[in-house]
C-alpha atoms as a PDB file:
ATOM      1  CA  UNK A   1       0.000   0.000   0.000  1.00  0.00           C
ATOM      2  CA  UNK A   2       1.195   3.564  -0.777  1.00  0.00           C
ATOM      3  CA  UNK A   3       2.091   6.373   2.116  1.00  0.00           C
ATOM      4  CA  UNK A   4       1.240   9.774   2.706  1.00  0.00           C
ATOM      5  CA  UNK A   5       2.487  11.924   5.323  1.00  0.00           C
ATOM      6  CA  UNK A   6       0.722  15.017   5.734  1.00  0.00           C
ATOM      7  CA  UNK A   7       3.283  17.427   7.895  1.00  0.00           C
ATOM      8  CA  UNK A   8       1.073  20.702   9.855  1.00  0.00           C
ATOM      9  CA  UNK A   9       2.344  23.593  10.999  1.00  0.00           C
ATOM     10  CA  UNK A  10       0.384  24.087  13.921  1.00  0.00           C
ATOM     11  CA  UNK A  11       1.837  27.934  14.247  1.00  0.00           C
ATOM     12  CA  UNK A  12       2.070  29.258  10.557  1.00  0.00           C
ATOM     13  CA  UNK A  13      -0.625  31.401   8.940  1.00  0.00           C
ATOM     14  CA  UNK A  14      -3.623  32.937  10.760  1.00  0.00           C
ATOM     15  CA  UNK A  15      -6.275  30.105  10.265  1.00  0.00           C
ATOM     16  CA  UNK A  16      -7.001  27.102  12.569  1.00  0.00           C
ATOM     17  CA  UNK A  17      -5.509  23.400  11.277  1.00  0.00           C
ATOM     18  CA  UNK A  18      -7.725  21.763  13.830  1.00  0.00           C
ATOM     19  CA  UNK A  19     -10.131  20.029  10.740  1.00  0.00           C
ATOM     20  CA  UNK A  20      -7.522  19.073   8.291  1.00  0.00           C
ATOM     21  CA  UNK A  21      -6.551  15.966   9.600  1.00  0.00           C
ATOM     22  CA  UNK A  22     -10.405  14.862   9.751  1.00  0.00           C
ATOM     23  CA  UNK A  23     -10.747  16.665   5.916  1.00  0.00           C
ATOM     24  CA  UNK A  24      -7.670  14.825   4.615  1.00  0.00           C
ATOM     25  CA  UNK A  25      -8.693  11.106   6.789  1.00  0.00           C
ATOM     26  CA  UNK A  26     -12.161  11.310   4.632  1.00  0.00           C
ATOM     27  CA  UNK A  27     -10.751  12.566   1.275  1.00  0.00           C
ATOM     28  CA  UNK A  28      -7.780   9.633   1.697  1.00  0.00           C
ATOM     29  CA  UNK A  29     -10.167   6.820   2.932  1.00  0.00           C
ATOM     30  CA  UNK A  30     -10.989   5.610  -1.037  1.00  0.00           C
ATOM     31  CA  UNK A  31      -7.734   6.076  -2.387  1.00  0.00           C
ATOM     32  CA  UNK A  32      -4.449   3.422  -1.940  1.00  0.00           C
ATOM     33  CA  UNK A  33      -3.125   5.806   0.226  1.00  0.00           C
ATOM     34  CA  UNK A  34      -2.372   4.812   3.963  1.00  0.00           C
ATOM     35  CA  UNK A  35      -2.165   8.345   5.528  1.00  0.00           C
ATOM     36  CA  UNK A  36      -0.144   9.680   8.789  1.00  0.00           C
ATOM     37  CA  UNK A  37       0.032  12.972  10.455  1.00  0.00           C
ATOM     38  CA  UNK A  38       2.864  14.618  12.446  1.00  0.00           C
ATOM     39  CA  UNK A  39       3.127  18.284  13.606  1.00  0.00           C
ATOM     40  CA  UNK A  40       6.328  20.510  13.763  1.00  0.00           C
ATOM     41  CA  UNK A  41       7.853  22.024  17.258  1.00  0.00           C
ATOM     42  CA  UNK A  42      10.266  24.455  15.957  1.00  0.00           C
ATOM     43  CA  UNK A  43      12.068  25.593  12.751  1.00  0.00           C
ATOM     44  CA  UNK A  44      12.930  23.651  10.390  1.00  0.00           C
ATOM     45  CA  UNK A  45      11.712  20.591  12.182  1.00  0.00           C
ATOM     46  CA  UNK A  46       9.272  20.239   9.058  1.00  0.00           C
ATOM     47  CA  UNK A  47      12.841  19.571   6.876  1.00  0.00           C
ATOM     48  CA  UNK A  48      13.499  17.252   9.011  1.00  0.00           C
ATOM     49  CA  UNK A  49      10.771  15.414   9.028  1.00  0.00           C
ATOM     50  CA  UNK A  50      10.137  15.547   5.231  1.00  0.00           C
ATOM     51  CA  UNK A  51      13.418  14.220   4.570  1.00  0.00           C
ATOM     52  CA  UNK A  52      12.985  11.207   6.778  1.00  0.00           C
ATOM     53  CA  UNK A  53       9.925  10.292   4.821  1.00  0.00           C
ATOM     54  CA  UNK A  54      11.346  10.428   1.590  1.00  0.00           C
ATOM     55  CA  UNK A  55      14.266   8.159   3.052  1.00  0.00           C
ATOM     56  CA  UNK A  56      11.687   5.754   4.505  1.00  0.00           C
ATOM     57  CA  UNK A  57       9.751   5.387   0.776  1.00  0.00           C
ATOM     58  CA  UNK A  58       6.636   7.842   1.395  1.00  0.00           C
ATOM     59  CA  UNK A  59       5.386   8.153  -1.901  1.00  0.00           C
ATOM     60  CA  UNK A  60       3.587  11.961  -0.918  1.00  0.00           C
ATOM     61  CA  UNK A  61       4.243  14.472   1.968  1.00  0.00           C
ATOM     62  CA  UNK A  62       1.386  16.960   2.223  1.00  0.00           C
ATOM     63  CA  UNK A  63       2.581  20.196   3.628  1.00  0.00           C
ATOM     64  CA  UNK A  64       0.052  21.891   5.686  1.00  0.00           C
ATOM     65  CA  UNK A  65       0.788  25.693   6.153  1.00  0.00           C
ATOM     66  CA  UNK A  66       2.530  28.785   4.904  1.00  0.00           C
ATOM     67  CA  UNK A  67       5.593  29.676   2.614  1.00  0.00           C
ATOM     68  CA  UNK A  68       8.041  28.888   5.183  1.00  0.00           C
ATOM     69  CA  UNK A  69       6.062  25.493   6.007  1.00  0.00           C
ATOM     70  CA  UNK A  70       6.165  24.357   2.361  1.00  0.00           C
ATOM     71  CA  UNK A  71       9.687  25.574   1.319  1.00  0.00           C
ATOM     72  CA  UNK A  72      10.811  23.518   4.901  1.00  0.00           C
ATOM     73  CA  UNK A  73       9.156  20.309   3.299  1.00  0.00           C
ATOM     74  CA  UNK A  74      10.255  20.795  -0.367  1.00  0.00           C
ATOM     75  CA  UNK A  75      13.676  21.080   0.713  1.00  0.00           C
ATOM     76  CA  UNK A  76      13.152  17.794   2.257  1.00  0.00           C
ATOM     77  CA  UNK A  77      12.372  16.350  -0.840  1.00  0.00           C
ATOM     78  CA  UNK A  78      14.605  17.526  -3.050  1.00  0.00           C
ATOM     79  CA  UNK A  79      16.427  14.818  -5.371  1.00  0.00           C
ATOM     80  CA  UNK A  80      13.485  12.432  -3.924  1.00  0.00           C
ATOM     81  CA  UNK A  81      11.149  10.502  -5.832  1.00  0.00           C
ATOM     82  CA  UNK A  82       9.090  12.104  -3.048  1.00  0.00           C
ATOM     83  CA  UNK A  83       5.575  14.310  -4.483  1.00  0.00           C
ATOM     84  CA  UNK A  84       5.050  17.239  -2.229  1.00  0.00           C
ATOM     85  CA  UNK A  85       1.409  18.376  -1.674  1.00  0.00           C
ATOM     86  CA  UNK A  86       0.125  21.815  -0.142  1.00  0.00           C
ATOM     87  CA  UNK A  87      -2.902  22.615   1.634  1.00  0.00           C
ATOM     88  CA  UNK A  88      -1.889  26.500   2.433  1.00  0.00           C
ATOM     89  CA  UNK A  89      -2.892  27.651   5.393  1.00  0.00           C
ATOM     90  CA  UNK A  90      -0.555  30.735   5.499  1.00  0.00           C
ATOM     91  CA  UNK A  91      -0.096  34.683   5.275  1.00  0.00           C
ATOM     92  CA  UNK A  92       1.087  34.707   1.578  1.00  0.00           C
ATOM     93  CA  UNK A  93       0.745  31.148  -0.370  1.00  0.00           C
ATOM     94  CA  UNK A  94       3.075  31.952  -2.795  1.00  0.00           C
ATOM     95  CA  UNK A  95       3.819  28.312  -4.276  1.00  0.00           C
ATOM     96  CA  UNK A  96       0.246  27.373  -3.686  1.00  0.00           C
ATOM     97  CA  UNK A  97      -1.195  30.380  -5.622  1.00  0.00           C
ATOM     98  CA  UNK A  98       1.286  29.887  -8.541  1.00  0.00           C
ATOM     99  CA  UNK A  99      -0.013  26.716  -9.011  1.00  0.00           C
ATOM    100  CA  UNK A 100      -3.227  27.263  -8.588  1.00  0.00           C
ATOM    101  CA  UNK A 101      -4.421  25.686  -5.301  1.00  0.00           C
ATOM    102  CA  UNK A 102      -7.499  26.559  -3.916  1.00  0.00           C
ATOM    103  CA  UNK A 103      -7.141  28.364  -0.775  1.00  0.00           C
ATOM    104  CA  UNK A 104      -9.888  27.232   1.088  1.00  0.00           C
ATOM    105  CA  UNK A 105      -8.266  23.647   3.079  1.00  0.00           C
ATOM    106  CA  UNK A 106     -11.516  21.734   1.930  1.00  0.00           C
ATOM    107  CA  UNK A 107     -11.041  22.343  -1.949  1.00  0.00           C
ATOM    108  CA  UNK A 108      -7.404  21.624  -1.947  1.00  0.00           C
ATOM    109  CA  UNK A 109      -8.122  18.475  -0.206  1.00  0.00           C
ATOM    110  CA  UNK A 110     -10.065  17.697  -3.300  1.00  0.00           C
ATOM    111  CA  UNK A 111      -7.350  19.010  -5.669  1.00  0.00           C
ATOM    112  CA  UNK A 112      -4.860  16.993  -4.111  1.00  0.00           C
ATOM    113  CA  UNK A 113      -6.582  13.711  -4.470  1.00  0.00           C
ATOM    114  CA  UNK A 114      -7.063  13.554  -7.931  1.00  0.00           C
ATOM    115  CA  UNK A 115      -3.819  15.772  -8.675  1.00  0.00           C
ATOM    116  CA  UNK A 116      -1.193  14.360 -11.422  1.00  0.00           C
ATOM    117  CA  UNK A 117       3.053  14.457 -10.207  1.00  0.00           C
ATOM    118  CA  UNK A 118       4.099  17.562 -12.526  1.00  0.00           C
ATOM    119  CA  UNK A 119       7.969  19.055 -11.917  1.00  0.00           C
ATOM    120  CA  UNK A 120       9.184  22.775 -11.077  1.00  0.00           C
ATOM    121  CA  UNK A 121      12.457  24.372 -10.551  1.00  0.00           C
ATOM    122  CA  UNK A 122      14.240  24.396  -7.628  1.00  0.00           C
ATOM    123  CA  UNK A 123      16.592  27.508  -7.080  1.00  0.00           C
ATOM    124  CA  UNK A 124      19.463  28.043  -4.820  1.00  0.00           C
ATOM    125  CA  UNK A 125      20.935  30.761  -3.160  1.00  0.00           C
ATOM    126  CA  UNK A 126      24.626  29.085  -1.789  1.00  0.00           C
ATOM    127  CA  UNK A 127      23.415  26.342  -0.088  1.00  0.00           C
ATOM    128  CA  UNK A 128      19.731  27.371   0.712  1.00  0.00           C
ATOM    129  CA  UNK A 129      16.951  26.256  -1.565  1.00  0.00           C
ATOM    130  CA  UNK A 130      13.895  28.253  -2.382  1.00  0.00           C
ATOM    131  CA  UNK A 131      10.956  27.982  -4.809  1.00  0.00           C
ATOM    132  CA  UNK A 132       9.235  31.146  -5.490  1.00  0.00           C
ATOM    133  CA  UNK A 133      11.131  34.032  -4.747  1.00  0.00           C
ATOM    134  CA  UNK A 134      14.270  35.451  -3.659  1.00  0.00           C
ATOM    135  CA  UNK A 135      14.645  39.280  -3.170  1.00  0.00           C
ATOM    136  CA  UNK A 136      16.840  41.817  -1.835  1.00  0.00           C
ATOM    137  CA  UNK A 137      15.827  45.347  -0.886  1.00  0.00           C
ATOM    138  CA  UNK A 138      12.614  47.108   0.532  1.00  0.00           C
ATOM    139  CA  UNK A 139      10.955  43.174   0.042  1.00  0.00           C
ATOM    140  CA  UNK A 140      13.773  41.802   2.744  1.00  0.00           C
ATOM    141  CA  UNK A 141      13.435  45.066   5.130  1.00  0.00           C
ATOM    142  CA  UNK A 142       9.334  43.957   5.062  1.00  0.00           C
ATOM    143  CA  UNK A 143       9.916  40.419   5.509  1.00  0.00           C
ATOM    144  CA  UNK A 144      12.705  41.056   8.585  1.00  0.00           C
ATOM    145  CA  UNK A 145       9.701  43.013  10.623  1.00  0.00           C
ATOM    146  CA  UNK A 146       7.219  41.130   9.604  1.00  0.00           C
ATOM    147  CA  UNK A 147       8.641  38.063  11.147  1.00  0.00           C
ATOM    148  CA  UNK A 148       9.520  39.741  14.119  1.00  0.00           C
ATOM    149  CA  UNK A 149       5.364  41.076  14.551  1.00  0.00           C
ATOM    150  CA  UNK A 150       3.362  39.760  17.067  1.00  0.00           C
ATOM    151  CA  UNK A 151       0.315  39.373  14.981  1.00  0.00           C
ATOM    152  CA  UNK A 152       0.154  37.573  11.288  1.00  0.00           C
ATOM    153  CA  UNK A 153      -2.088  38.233   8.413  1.00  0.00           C
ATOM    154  CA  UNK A 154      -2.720  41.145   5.415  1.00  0.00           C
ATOM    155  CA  UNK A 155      -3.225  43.564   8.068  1.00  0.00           C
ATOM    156  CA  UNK A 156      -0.133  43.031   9.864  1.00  0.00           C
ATOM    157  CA  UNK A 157       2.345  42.622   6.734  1.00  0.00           C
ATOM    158  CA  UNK A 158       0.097  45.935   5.340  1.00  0.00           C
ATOM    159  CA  UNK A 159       1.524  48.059   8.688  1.00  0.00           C
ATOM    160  CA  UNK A 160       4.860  46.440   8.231  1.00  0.00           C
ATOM    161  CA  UNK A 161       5.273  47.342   4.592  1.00  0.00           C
ATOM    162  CA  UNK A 162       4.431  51.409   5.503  1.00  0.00           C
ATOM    163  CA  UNK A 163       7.012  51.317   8.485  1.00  0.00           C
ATOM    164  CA  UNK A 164       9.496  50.006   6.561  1.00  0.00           C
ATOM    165  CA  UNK A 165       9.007  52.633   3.655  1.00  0.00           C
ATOM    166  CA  UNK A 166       9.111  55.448   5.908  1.00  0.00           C
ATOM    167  CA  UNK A 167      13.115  54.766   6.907  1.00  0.00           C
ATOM    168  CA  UNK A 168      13.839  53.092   3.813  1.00  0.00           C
ATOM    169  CA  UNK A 169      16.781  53.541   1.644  1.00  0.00           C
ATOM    170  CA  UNK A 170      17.530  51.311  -1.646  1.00  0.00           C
ATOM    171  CA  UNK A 171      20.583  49.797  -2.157  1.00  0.00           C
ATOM    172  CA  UNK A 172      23.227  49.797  -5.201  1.00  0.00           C
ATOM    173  CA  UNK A 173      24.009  45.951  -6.683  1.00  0.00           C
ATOM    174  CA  UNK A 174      26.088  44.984  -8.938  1.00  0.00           C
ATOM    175  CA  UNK A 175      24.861  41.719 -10.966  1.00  0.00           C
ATOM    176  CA  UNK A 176      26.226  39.081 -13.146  1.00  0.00           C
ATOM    177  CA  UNK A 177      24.327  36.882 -15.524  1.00  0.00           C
ATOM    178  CA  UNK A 178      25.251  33.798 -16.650  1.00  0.00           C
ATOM    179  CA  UNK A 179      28.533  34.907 -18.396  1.00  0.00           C
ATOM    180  CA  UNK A 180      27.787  38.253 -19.551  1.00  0.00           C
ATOM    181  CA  UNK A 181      29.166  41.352 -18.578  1.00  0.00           C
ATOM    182  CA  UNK A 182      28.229  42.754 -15.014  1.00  0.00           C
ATOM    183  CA  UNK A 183      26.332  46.101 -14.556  1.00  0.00           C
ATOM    184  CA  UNK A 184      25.981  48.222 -11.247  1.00  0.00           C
ATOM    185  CA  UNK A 185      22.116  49.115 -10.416  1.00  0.00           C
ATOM    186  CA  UNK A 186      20.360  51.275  -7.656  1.00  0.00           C
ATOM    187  CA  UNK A 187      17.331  49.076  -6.698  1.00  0.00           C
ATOM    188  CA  UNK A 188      13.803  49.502  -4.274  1.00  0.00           C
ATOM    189  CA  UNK A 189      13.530  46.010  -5.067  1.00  0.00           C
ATOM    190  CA  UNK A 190      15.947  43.322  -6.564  1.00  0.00           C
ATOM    191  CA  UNK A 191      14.043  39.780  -7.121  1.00  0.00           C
ATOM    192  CA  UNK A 192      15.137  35.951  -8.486  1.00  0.00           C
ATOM    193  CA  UNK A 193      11.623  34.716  -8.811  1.00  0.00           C
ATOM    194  CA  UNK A 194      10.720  31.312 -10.067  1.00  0.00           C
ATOM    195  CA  UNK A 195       7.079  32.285  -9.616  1.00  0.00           C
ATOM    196  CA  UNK A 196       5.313  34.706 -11.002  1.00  0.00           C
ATOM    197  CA  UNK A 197       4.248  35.905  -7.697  1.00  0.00           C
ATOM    198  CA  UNK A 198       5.189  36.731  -3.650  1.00  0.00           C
ATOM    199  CA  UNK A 199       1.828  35.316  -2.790  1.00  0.00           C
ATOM    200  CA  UNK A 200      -1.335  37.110  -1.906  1.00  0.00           C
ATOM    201  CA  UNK A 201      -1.500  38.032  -5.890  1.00  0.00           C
ATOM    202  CA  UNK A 202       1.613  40.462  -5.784  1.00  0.00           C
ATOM    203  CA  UNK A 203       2.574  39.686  -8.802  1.00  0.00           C
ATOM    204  CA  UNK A 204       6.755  40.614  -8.903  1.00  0.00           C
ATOM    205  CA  UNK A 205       7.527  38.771 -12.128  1.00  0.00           C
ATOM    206  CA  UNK A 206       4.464  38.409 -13.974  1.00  0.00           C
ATOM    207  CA  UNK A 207       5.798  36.381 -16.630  1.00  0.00           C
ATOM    208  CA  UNK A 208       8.108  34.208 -14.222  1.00  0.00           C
ATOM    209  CA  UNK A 209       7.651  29.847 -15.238  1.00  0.00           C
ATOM    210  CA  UNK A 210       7.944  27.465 -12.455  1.00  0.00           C
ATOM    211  CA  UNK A 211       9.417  25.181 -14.745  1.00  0.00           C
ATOM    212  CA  UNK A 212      11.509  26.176 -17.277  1.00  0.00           C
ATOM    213  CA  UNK A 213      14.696  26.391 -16.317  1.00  0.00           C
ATOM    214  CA  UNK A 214      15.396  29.991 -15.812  1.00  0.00           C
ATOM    215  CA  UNK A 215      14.952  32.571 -13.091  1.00  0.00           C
ATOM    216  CA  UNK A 216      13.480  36.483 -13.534  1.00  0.00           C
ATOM    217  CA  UNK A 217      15.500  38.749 -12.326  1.00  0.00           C
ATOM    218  CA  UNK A 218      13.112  41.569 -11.425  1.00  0.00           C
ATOM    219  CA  UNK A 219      13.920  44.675 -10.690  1.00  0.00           C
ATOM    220  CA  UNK A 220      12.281  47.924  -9.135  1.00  0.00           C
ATOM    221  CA  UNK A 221      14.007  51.168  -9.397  1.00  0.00           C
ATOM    222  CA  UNK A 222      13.354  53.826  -6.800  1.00  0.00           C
ATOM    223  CA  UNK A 223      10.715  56.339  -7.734  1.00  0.00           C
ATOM    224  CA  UNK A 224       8.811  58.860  -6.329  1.00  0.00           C
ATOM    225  CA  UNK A 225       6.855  58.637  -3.224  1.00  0.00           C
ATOM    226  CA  UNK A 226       3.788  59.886  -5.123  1.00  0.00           C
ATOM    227  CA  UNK A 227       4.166  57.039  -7.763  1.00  0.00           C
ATOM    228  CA  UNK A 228       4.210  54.434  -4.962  1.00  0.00           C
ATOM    229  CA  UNK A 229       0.828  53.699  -4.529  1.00  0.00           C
ATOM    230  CA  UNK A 230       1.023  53.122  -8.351  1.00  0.00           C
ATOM    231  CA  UNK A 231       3.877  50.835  -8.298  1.00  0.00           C
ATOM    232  CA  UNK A 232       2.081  48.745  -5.574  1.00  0.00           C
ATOM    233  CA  UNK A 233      -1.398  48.836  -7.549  1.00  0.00           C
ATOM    234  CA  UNK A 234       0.581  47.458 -10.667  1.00  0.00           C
ATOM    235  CA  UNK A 235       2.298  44.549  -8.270  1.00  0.00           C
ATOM    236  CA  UNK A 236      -1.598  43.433  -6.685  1.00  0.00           C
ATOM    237  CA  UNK A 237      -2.888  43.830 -10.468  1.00  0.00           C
ATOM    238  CA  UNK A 238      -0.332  41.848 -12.123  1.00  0.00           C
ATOM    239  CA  UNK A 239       1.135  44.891 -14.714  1.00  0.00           C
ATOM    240  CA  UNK A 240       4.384  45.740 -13.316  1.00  0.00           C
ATOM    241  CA  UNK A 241       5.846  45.561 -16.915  1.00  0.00           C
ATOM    242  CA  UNK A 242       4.162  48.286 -18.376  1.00  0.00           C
ATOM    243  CA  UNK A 243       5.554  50.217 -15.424  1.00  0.00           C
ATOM    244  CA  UNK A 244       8.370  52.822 -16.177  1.00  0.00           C
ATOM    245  CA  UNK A 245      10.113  52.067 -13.069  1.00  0.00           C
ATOM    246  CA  UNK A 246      10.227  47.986 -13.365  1.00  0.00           C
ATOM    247  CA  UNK A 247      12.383  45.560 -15.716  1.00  0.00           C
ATOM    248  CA  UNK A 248      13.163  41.737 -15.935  1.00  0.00           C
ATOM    249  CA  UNK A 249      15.846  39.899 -17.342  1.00  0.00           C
ATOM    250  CA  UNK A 250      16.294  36.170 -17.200  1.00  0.00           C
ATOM    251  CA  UNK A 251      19.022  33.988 -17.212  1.00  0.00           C
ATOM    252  CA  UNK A 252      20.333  30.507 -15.992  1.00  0.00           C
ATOM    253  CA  UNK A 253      22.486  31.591 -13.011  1.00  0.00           C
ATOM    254  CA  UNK A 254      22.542  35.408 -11.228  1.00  0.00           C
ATOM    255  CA  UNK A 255      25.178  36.559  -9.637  1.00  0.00           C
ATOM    256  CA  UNK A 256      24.590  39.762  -7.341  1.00  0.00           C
ATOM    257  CA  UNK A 257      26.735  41.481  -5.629  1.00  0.00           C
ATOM    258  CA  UNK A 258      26.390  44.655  -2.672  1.00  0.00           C
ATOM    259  CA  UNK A 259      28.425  46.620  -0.490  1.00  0.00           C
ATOM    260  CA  UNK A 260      27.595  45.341   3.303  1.00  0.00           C
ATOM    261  CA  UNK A 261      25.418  42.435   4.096  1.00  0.00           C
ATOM    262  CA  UNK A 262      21.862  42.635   4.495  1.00  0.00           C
ATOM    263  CA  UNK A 263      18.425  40.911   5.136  1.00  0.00           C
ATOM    264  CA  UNK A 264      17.412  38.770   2.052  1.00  0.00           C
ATOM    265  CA  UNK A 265      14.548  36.184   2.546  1.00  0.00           C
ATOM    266  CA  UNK A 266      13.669  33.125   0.784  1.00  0.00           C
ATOM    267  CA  UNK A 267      10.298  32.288  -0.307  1.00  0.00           C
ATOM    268  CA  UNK A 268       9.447  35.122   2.666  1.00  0.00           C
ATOM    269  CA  UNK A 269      11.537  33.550   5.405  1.00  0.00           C
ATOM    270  CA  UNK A 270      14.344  36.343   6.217  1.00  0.00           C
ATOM    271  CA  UNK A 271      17.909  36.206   6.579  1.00  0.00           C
ATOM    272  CA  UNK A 272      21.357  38.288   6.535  1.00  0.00           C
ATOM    273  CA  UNK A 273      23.244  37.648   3.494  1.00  0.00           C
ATOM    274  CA  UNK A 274      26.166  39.614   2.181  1.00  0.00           C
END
């Protein structure tokens, strides 16, 4: 009989997990699944655990929760003949979104039973995985405090984001891709995205393909503080490239480059990166 592990984030996210196990034990009960449930205590516990599974022949691993939940458990899997599953239950649902997951736990129950195995990219930053986005900038600054809040949710990130832009100032990079010649840029925002989006629909690299190959390097320049709300009504309504202040390049491998380290996050999860 096949296995399924289904791996919850008790913490992640706003909404309760407590009827997922009961959704998934009813969706799973006419299928030649055998399922089992574990919880994380800490981070990357859920790495942990998803690793172990594919090492012990667990044909899927559902991960139940937010960005940071499901890039835990795909790093787990990677070079596995492991499938990973979502049921998002997070702030942003990047991955989930991009792939068109319902959001409501119920509905991707249903989409996950009677989903085929398809394969994305997986991207790396030195030694740490991700699979939506990457980004450097105002983007890192949010995610940083936003981690650090009390509370979760739009709300919460929505505060976070006009802190931040109150003491921001953008960086200057200088990038490399793939082999050609580098060029120095001043950037509000400097992206790798392998999807098209940060989740909750902001839409950094609108034309960004989870599977072919390449990553978007997208870039916003600073502008004017009376353009922002423009800028941030073209992210939420997927049009950032008809805006004067945006471009995207792609290429097979980025190489980027700034004066003093600084936060970065991965798939939202912050961190200090040179």
């Amino acid at each position: 009989m096949k296995r399924a592990l289904a791996i919850i984030n008790p913490i992640s996210g706003t909404g309760s997990k407590r009827s997922v196990p009961e959704l998934l034990g009813r969706a799973y009960q006419d299928t030649p699944f055998e399922l089992f449930f574990t919880y994380t205590r800490e981070a990357g516990h859920a790495e942990e655990l998803a690793r172990r599974a594919a090492a012990e022949g667990y044909d899927h691993v559902i991960a139940v929760g937010g960005d940071g939940t499901v890039n835990e458990v795909a790093r787990g899997l990677l070079h596995s003949s492991t499938a990973l599953g979502i049921i998002p239950k997070g702030s942003g649902n990047g991955l989930a979104r991009t792939l068109g997951i319902p959001m409501n736990a119920e509905q991707a129950i249903t989409a996950l039973v009677g989903a085929q195995r398809a394969s994305i990219d997986a991207c790396q930053v030195g030694d740490r995985p991700f699979f939506c986005t990457c980004g450097m900038g105002f983007d890192a600054a949010v995610s940083w405090s936003f981690a650090e809040a009390d509370k979760r949710g739009p709300m919460t990130y929505l505060q976070t984001m006009v802190s931040e832009y109150r003491s921001f100032s953008p960086d200057s990079y200088r990038v490399t891709l793939d082999d050609a010649e580098p060029f120095e840029t001043e950037a509000f925002v400097l992206v790798l995205a392998n999807a098209s989006q940060y989740g909750n629909n902001a839409y950094i690299a609108p034309a960004a393909d989870l599977s072919d190959g390449l990553i978007d390097l997208a870039i916003i320049r600073p502008f004017p503080v009376l353009e922002a709300a423009v800028v941030l009504g073209d992210l939420m309504l997927g049009r950032l490239e008809g805006n004067k202040h945006y471009e995207t390049l792609r290429a097979r491998r980025v190489r980027i480059e700034r004066g003093a380290a600084g936060p970065v996050h991965l798939d939202g999860e912050p961190f200090e990166l040179g």
